[in-house]
Protein backbone atom coordinates (compact mmCIF):
# COMPACT_ATOMS: atom_id res chain seq x y z
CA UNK A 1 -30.56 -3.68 -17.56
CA UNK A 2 -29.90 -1.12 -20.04
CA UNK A 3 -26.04 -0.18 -20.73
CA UNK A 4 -25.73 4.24 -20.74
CA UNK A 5 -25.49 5.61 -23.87
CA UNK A 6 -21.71 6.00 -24.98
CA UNK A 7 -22.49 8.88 -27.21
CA UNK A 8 -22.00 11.36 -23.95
CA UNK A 9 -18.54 9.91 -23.04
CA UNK A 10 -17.77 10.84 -26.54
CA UNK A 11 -18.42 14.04 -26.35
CA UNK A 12 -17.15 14.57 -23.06
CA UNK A 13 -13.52 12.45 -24.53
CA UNK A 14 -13.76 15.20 -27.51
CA UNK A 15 -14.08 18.44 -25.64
CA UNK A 16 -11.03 17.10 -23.05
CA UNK A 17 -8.62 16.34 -26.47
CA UNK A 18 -7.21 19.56 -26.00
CA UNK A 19 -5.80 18.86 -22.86
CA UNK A 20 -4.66 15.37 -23.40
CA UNK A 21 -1.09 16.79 -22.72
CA UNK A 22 -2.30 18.07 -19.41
CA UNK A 23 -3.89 15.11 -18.67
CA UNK A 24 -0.64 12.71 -19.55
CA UNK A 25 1.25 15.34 -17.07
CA UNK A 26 -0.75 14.61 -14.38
CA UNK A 27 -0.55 10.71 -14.59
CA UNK A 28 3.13 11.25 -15.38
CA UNK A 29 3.65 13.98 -11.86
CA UNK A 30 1.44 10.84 -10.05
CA UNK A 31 3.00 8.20 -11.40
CA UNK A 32 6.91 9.99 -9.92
CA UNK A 33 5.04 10.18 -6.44
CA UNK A 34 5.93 5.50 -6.16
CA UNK A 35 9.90 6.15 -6.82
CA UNK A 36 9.79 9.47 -4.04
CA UNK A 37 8.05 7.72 -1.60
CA UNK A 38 10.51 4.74 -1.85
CA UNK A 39 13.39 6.83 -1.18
CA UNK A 40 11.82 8.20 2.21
CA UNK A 41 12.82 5.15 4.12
CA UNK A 42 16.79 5.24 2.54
CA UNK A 43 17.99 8.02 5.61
CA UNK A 44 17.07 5.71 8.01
CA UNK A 45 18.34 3.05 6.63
CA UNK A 46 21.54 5.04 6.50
CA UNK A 47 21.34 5.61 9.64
CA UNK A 48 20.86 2.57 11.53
CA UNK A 49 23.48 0.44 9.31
CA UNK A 50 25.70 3.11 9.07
CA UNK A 51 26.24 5.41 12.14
CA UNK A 52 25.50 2.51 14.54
CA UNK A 53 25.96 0.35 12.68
CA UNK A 54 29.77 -0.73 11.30
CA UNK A 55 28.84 -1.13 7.20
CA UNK A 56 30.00 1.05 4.18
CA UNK A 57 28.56 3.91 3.15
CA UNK A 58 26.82 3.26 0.11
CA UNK A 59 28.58 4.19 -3.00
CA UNK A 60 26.31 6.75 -4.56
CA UNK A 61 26.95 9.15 -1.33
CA UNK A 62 30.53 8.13 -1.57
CA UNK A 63 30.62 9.86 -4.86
CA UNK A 64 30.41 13.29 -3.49
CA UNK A 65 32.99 12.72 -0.85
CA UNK A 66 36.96 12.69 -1.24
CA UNK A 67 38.09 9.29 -1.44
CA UNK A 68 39.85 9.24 2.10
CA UNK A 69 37.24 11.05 3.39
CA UNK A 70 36.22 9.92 7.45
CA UNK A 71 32.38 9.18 7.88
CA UNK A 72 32.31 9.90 11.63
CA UNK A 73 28.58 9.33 13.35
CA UNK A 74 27.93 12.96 13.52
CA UNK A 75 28.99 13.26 9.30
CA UNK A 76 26.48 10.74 8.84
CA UNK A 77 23.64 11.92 11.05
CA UNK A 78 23.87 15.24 8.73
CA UNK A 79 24.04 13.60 5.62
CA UNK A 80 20.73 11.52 6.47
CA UNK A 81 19.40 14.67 7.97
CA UNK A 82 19.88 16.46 4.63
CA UNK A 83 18.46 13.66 2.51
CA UNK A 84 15.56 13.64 4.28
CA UNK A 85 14.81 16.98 4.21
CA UNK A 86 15.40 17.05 -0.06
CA UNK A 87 13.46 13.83 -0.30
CA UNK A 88 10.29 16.12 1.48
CA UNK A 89 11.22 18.86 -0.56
CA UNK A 90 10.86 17.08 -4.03
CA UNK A 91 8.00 15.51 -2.56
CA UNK A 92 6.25 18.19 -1.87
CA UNK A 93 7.34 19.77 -5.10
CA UNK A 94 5.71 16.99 -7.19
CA UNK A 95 2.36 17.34 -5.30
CA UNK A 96 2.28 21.02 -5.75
CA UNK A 97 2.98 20.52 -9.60
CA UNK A 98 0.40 17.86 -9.70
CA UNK A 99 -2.03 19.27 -7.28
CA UNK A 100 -1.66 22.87 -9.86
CA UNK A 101 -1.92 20.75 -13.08
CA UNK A 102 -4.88 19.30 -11.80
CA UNK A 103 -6.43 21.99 -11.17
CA UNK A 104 -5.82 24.10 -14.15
CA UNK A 105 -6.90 21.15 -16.23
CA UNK A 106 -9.94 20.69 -14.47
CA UNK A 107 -11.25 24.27 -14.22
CA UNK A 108 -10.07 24.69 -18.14
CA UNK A 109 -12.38 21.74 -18.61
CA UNK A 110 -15.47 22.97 -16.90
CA UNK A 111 -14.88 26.63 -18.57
CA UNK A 112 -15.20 24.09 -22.31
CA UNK A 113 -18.11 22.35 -21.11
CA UNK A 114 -20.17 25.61 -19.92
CA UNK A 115 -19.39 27.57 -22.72
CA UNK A 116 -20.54 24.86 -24.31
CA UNK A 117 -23.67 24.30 -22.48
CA UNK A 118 -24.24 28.15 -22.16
């Protein structure tokens, strides 16, 4: 069996070292998607231990509360409510960015390697 010729992926590697930045952006944007999608879960979590549930509020949303403030059910149905709706927000905001880097990167490519061809 005869191995491809590694001269092409070469080329190819040399005509994408402009956009090596562009290309580290986009593993970096897909790389943020693991820590976002672990946080989706955290509102319901809030919820169940929390509203029905008789534990502490956990201290990071404690932080933006007065210290003698009252976490009644309904307080902490809204404050899940709202994290869940800015955990979809920034997780749609990181595929947009990486869905738009992507494709500006790969059209920028193509446009090198006709002009190059052409």
């Amino acid at each position: 069996m005869k191995y491809p010729d590694l001269s092409i992926l070469k080329k190819v590697l040399n005509r994408a070292r402009p956009y090596w930045l562009n290309i580290i952006g986009i593993f970096l944007l897909n790389l943020l998607a693991v820590p976002i999608a672990l946080l989706a879960p955290i509102p319901l979590k809030i919820i169940i231990d929390n509203a029905f549930g008789n534990q502490p509020m956990p201290g990071v949303i404690t932080l933006f509360f007065p210290g003698n403030f009252d976490f009644s059910f309904s307080v902490i149905i809204i404050i899940a409510t709202v994290m869940m709706i800015l955990i979809e927000l920034v997780s749609q905001l990181q595929g947009l960015l990486s869905w738009v880097v992507q494709a500006y990167t790969g059209e920028k490519l193509v446009l090198s390697l006709r002009t190059l061809l052409f």
